[in-house]
Protein backbone atom coordinates (compact mmCIF):
# COMPACT_ATOMS: atom_id res chain seq x y z
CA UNK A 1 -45.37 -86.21 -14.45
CA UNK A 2 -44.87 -88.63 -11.32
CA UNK A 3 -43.31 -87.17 -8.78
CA UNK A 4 -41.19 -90.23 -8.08
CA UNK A 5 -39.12 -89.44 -11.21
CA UNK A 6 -38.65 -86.12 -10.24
CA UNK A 7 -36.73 -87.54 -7.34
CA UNK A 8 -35.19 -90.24 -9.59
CA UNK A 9 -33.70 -87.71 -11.46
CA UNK A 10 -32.66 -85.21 -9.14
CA UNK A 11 -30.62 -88.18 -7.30
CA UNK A 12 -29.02 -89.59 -10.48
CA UNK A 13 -27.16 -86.44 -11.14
CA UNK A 14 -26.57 -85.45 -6.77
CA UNK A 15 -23.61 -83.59 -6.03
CA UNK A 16 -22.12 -84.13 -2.39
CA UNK A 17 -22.36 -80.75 -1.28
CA UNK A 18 -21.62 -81.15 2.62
CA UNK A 19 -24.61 -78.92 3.02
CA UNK A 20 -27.43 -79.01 5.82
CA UNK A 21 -30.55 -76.75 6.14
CA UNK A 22 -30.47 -73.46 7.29
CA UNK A 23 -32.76 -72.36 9.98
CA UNK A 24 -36.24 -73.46 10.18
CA UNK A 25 -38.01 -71.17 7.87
CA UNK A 26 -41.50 -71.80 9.95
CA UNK A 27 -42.88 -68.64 9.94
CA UNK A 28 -42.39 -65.51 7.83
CA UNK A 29 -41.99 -62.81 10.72
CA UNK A 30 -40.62 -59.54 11.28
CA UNK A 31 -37.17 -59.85 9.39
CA UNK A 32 -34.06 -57.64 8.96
CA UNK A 33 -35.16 -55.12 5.80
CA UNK A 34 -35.57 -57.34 2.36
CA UNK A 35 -35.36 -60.42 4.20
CA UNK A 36 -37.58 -63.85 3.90
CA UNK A 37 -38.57 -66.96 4.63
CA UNK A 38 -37.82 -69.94 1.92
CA UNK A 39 -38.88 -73.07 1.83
CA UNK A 40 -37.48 -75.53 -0.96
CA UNK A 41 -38.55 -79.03 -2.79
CA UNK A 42 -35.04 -79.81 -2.99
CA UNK A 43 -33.11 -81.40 -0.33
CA UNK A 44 -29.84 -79.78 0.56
CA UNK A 45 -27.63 -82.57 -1.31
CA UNK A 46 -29.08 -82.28 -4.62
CA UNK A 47 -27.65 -80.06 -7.19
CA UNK A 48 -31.00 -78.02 -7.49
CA UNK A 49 -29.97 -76.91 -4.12
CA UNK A 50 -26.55 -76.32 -4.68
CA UNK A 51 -27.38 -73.87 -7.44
CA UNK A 52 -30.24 -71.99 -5.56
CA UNK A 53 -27.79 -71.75 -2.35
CA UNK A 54 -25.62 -69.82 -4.48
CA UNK A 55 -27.90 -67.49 -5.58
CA UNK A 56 -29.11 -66.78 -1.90
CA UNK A 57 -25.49 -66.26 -1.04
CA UNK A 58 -25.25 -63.75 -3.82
CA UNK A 59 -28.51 -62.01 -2.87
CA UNK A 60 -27.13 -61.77 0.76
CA UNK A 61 -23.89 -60.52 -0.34
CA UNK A 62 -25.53 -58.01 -2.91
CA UNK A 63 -28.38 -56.67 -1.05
CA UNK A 64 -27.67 -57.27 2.71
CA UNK A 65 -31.07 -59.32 3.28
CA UNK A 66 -30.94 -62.85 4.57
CA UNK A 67 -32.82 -65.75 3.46
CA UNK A 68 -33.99 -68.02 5.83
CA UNK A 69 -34.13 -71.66 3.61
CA UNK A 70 -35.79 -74.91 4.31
CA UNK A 71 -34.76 -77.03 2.28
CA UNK A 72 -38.11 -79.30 3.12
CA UNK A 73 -37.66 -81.59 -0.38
CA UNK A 74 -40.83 -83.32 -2.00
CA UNK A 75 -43.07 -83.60 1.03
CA UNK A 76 -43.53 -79.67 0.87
CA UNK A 77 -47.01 -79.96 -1.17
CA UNK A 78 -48.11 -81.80 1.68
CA UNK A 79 -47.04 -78.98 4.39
CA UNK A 80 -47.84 -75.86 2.54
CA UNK A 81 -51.46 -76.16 3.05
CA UNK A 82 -51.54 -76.58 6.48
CA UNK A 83 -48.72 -73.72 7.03
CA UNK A 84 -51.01 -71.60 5.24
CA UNK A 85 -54.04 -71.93 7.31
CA UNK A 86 -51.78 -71.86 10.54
CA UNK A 87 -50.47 -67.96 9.16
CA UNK A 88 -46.87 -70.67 9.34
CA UNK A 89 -46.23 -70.45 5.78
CA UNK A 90 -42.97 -69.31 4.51
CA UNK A 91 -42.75 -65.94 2.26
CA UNK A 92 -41.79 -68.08 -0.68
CA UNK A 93 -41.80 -71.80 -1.82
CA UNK A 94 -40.72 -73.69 -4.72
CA UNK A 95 -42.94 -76.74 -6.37
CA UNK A 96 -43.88 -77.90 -9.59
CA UNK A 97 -46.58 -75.70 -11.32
CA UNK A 98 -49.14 -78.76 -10.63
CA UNK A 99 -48.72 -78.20 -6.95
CA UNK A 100 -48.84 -74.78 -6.73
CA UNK A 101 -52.04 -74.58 -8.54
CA UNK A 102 -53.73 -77.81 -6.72
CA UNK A 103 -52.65 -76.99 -3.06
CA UNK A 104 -52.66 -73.07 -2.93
CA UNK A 105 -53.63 -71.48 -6.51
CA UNK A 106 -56.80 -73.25 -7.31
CA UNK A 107 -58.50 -72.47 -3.72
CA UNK A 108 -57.19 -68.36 -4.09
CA UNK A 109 -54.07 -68.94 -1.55
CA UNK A 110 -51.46 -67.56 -4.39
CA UNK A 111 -50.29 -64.53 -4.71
CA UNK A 112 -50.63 -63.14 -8.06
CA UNK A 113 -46.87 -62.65 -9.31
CA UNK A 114 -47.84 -60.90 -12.67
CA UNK A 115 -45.84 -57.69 -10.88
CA UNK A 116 -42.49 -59.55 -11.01
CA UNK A 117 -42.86 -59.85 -15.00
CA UNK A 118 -42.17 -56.01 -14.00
CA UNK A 119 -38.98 -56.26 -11.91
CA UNK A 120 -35.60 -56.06 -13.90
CA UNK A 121 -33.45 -58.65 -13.69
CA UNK A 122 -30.59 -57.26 -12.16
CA UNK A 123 -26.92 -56.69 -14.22
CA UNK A 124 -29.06 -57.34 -17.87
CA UNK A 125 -31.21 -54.78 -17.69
CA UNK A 126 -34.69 -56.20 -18.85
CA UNK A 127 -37.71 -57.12 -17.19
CA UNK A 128 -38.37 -60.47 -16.24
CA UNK A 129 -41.04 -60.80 -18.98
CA UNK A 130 -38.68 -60.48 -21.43
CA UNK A 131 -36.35 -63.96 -20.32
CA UNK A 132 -39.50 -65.69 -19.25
CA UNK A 133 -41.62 -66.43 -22.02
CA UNK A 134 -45.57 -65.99 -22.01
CA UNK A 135 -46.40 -69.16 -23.18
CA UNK A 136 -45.47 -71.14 -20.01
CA UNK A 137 -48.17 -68.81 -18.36
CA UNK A 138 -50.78 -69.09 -20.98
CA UNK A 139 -50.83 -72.98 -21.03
CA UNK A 140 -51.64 -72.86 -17.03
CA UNK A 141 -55.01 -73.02 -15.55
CA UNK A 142 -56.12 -70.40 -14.37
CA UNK A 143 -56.88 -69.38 -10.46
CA UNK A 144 -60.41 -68.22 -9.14
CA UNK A 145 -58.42 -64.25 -9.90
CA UNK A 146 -58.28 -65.03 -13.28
CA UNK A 147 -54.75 -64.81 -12.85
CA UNK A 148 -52.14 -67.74 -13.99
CA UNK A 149 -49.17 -65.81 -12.82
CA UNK A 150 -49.30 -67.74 -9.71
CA UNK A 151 -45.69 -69.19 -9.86
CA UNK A 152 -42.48 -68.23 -11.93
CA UNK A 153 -40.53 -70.64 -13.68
CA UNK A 154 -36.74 -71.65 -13.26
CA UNK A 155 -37.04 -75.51 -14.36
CA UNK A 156 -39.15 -76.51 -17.57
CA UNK A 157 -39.40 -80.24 -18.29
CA UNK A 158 -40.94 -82.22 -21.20
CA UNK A 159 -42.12 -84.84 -22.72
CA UNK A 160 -40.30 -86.67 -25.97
CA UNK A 161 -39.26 -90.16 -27.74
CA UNK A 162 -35.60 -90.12 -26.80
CA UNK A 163 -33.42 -92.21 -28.79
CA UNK A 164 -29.29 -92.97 -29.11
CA UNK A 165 -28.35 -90.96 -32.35
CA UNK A 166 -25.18 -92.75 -32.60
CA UNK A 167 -26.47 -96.06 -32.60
CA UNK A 168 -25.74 -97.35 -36.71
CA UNK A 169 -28.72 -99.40 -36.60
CA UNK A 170 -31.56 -96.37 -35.82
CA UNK A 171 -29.33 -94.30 -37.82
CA UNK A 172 -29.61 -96.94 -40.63
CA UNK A 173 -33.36 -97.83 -40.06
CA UNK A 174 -33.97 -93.87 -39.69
CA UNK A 175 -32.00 -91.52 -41.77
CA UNK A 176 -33.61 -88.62 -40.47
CA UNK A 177 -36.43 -88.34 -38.01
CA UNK A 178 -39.63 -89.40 -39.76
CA UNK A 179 -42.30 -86.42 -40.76
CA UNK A 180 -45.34 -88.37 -40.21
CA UNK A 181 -46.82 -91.72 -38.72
CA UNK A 182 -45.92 -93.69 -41.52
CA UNK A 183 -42.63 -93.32 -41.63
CA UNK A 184 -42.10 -93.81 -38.05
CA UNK A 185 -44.05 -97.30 -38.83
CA UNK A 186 -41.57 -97.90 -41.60
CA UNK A 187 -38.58 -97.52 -39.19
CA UNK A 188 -40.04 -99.65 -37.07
CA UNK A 189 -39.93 -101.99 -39.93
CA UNK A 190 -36.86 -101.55 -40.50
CA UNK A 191 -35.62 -102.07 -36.98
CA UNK A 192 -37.44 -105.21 -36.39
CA UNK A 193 -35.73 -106.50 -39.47
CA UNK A 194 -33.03 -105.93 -37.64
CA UNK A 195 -33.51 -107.45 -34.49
CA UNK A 196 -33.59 -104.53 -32.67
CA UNK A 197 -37.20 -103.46 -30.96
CA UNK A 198 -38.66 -99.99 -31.43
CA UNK A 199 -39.88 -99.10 -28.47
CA UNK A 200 -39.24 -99.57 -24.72
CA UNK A 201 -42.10 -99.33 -22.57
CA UNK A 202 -42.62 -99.89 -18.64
CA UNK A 203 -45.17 -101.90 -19.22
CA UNK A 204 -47.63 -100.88 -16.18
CA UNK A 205 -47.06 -97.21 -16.25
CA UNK A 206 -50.60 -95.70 -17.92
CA UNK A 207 -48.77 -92.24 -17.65
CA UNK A 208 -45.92 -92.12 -19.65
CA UNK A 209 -47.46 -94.84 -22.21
CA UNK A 210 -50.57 -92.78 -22.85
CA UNK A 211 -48.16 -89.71 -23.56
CA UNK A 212 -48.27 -91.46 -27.41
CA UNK A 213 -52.04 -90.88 -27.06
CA UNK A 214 -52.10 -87.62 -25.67
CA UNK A 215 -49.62 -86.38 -28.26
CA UNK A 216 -51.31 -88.02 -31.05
CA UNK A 217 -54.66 -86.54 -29.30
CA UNK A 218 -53.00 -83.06 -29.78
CA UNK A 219 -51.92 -83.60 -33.36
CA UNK A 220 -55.37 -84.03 -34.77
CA UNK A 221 -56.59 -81.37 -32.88
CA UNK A 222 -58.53 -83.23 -29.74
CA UNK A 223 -57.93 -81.26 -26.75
CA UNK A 224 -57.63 -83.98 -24.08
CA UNK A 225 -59.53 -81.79 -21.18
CA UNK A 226 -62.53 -80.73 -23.15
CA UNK A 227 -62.70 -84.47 -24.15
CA UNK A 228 -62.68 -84.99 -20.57
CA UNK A 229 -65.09 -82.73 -19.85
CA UNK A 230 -67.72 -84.02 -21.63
CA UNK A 231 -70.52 -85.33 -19.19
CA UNK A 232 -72.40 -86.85 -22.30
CA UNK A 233 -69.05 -88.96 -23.37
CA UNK A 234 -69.97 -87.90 -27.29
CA UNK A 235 -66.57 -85.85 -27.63
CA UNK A 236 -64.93 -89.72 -27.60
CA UNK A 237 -67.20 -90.50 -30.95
CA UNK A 238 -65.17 -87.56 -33.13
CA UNK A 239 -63.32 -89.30 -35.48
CA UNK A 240 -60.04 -87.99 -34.79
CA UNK A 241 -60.23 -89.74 -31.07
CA UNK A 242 -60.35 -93.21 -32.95
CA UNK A 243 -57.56 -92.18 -35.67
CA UNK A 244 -55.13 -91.37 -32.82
CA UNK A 245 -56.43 -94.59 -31.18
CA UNK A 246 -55.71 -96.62 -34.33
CA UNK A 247 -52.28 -95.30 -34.93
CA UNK A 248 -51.08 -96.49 -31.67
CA UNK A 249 -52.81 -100.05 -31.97
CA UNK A 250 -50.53 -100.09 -35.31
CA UNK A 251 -47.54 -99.89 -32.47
CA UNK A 252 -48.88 -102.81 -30.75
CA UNK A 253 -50.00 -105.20 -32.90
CA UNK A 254 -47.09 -104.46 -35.28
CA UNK A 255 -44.81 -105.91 -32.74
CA UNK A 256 -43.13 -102.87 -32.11
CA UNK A 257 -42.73 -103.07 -28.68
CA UNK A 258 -40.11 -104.68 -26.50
CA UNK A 259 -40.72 -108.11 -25.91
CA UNK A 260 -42.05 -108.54 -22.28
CA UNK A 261 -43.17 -104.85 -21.93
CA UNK A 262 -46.52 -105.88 -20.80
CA UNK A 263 -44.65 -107.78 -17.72
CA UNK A 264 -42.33 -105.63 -16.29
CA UNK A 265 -41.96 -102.42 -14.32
CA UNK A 266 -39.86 -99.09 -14.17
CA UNK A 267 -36.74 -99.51 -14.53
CA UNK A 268 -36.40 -102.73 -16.26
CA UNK A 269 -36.85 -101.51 -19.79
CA UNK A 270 -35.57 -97.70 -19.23
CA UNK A 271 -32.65 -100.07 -18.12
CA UNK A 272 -32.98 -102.98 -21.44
CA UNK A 273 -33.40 -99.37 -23.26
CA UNK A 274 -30.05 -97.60 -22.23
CA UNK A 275 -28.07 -101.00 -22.93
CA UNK A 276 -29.22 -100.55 -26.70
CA UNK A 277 -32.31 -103.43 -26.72
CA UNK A 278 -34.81 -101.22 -28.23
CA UNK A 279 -34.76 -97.84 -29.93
CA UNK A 280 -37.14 -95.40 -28.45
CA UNK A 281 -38.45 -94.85 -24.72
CA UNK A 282 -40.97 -92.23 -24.08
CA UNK A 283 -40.44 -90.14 -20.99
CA UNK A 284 -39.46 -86.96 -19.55
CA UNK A 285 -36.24 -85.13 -20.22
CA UNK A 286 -34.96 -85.91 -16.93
CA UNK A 287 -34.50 -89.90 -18.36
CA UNK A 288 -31.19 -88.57 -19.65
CA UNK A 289 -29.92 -88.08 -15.76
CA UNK A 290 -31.50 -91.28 -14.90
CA UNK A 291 -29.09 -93.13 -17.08
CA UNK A 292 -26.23 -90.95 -17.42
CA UNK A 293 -24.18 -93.89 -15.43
CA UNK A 294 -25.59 -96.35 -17.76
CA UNK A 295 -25.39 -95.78 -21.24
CA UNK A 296 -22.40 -97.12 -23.38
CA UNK A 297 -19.43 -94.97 -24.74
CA UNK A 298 -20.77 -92.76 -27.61
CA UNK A 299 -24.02 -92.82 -26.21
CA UNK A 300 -25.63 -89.60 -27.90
CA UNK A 301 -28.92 -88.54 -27.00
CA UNK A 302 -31.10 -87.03 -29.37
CA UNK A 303 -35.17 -86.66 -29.41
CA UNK A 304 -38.35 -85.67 -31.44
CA UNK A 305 -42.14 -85.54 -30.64
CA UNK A 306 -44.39 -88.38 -31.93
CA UNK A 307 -44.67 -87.88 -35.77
CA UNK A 308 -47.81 -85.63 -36.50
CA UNK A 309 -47.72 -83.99 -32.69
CA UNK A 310 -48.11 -80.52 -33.56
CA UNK A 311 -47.39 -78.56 -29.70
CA UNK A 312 -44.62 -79.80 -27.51
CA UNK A 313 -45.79 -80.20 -23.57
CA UNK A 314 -44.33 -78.40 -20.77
CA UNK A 315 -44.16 -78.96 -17.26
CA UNK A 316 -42.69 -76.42 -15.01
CA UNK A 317 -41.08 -75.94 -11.46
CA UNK A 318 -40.72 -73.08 -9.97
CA UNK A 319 -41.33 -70.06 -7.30
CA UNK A 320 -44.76 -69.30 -5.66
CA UNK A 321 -45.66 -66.80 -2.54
CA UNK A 322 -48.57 -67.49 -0.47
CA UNK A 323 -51.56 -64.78 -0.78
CA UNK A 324 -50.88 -63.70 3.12
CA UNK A 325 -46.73 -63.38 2.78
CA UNK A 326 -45.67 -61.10 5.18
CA UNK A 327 -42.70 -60.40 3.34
CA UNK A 328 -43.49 -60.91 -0.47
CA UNK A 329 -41.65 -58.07 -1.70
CA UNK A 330 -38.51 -59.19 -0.63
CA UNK A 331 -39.07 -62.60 -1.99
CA UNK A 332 -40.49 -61.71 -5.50
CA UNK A 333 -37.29 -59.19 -5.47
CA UNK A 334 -35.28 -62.58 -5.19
CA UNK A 335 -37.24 -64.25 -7.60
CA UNK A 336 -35.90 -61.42 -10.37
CA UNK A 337 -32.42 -62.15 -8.94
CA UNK A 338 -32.35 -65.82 -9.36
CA UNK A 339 -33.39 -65.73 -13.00
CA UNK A 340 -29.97 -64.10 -13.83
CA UNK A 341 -28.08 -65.54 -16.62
CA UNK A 342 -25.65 -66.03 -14.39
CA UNK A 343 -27.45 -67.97 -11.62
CA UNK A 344 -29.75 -69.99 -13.79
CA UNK A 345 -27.14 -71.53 -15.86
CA UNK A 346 -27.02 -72.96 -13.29
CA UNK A 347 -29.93 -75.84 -13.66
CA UNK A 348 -28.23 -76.83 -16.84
CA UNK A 349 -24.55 -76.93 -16.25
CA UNK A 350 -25.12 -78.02 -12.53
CA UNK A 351 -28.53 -79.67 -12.61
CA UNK A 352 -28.35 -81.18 -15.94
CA UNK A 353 -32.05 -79.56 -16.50
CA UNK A 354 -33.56 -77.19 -18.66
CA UNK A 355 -33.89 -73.11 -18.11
CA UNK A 356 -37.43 -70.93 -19.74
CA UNK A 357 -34.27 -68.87 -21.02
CA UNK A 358 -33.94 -69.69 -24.52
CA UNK A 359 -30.66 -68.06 -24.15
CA UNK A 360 -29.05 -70.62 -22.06
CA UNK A 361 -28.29 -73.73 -23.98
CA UNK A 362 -29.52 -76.88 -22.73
CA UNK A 363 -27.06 -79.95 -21.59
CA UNK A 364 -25.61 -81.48 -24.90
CA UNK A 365 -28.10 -84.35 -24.29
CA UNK A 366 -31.22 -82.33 -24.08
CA UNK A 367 -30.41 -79.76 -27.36
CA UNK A 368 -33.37 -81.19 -29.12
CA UNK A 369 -35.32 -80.61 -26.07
CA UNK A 370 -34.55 -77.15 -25.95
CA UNK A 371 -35.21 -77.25 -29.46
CA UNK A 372 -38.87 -78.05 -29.63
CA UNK A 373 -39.38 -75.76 -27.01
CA UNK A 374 -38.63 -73.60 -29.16
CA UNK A 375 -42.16 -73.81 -30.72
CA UNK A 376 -44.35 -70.54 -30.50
CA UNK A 377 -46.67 -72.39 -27.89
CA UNK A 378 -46.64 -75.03 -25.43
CA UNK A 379 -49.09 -77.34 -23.57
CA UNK A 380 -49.92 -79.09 -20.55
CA UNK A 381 -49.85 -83.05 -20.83
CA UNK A 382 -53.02 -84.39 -21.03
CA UNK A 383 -53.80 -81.06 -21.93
CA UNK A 384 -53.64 -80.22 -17.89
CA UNK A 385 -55.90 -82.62 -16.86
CA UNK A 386 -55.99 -83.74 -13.00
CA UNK A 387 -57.60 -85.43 -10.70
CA UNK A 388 -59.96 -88.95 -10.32
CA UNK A 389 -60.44 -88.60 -14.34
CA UNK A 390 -57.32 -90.48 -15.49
CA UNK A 391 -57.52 -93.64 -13.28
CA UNK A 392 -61.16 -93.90 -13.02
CA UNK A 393 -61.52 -93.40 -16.75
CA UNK A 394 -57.91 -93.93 -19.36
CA UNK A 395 -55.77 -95.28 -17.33
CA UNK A 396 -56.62 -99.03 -16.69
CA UNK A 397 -58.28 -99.06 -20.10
CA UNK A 398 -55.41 -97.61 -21.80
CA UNK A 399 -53.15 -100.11 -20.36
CA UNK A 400 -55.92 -103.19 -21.92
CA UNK A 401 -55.25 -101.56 -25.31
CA UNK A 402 -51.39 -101.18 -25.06
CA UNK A 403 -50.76 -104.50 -23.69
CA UNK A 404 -52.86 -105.78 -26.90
CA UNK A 405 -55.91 -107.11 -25.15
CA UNK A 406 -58.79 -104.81 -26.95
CA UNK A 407 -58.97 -103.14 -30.33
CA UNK A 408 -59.33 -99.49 -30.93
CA UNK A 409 -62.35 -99.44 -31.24
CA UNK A 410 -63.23 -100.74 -28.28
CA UNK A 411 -61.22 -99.22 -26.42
CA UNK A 412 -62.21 -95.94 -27.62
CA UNK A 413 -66.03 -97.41 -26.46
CA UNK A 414 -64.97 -98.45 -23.58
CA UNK A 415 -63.66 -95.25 -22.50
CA UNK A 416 -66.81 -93.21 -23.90
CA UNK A 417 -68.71 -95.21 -21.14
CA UNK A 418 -67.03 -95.18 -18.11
CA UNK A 419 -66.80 -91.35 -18.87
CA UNK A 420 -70.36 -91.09 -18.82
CA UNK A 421 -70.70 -93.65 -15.62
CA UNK A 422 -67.54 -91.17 -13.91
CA UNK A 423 -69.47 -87.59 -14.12
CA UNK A 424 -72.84 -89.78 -13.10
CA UNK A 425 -70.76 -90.42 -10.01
CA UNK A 426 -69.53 -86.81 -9.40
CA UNK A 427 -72.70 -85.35 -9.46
């Protein structure tokens, strides 16, 4: 997920909250008993931060211990490192799970949290475990420990085609959300008939684009990191790869997508989207924040998975404690505090965001979020891959084939070879 959206999001739903950081948080000394450093990827005026600063209010209030808070916002990946190998890192930190596993996890500089699954929650009476669910720990990689309990969640995001449910021509073109590929084609149909495009794309964004890929990828059973992973490229000859492929070129060369797609970038059709020009736009959940201020009276959002995507993705944000913490008791004992019904409510009624607690409904906008969620596992998009593989090998090509200037087929090819030229390179 870029992080630029992240921050998009956060700052279309801000509160003013006259707020400023508190203390410096630049080294996790000697503290009063149960008290810890904190340093945050929110910035003190977004509502993120409003809802955490209540919490640590609370936890001083309840348990006497202070929390020293930074709130450093999105250049903390960048810092953490560095604090780390100085013995400056705070006792805990917030990030998305990405982060925490490329800057600290994946080089053994995590602390295994699999002990707060342990800790109660405090006033309900059950262990985290039980309001956290496994499977956003299961779909993470995991660190050289063998442990992928290396940050808690508070903040789940993911992936869907959103669309305005009250809009009489989807409504008309799509009675009900379609079960399978063809019928999604058939709406599309329908809505062209109508004058009304099907989807909205940013046309130079390879990410969220490709997420019709990916998802198709997952529905016929490729998993997009052994595919990858394959040094000899043959994993892109399985005939599945070129199915999924196919079905998407039926998007583009149906005429399906908003004219000029190929030609513009983000915002201009999120924007041509939320005034009603097209039908569906492919993003994260956090689109509905970004244009909150922009849709029309009636506006409802609704959502659904690509038809035949069988495993919703998940992205996740949340709390991590260097391996070295001088005082990581205190901080995973805030952890089980903050994941209170009462406190993380919070990120949906204040944040407009999405909880791991199935038992704290989602914003109106994101119910069918929540709702696929629901499913009995989850995934990484892209199936958690990372790195120089995406640009150096999808990416560009992807972007040939969605702005209609190769075939499936070769793009599939394509792809197949500059794999094998890629892990030539890497040794």
């Amino acid at each position: 997920m870029p992080a630029a959206r992240v921050v998009g999001a956060a700052t279309a739903v801000a509160l003013a909250l006259g707020a400023s950081a508190c203390g410096s948080g630049s080294e996790s000394g000697a503290k009063a008993a149960g008290s810890f450093t904190y340093w945050s990827m929110w910035r003190a005026d977004e509502p993120q931060a409003k809802v955490l600063k209540a919490a640590i209010d609370d936890f001083t209030a309840t348990t006497g211990a202070k929390v020293d808070v930074t709130w450093a916002g999105r250049d903390i990946a960048k810092k953490i490192g560095p604090a780390i190998a100085a013995n400056r890192a705070p006792d805990l930190w917030d990030e998305s799970d990405d982060k925490v596993y490329g800057t600290t996890a994946a080089a053994g500089q995590a602390l295994d949290l699999s002990p707060v699954l342990q800790l109660r929650v405090p006033e309900e009476d059950v262990p985290v475990s039980q309001v956290v669910p496994a499977k956003y720990f299961d779909m993470l990689p995991k660190d050289p420990s063998g442990s992928n309990h290396y940050v808690i969640p508070y903040e789940v995001v993911t992936n869907a085609m959103f669309y305005n449910a009250a809009d009489p021509a989807i409504t008309t073109a799509m009675p009900s959300p379609p079960t399978d590929w063809a019928g999604l084609l058939k709406a599309c149909d329908a809505l062209k008939t109508a004058g009304k495009a099907c989807v909205a794309s940013e046309g130079e964004d390879p990410w969220s684009n490709a997420l019709y890929f990916d998802y198709l990828l997952d529905g016929a059973g490729v998993n997009v990191a052994r595919l990858a992973a394959d040094r000899t490229g043959a994993t892109w000859d399985d005939p599945a790869v070129l199915g999924a492929a196919r079905q998407v070129e039926q998007l583009v060369r149906g005429g399906h997508l908003i004219e000029g797609y190929d030609a513009t970038k983000y915002p201009a059709q999120e924007t041509n989207w939320a005034g009603g020009k097209a039908a569906f736009y492919m993003d994260g959940n956090y689109v509905t924040a970004e244009v909150a201020k922009q849709v029309p009276p009636g506006w409802r959002t609704a959502s659904m998975l690509p038809p035949g995507a069988k495993t919703p993705d998940a992205a996740l944000f949340g709390f991590a404690i260097p391996k070295r913490a001088r005082n990581a008791a205190a901080a995973q004992k805030f952890i089980a505090f903050f994941l209170q019904k009462k406190h993380l409510s919070g990120i949906s009624t204040t944040a407009g965001n999405l909880t791991p607690r199935g038992d704290i409904p989602a914003p109106a906008e994101l119910a069918d979020v929540q709702k696929s969620l629901e499913a009995p596992t989850v995934r990484l998009a892209f199936d958690g891959v990372a790195g120089s593989w995406l640009p150096k090998v999808l990416n560009e090509n992807y972007l040939d084939f969605w702005h209609g200037r190769t075939t499936a087929d070769r793009f599939v090819a394509k792809c197949k070879a500059d794999q094998v030229t890629y892990w030539q390179t890497q040794g």
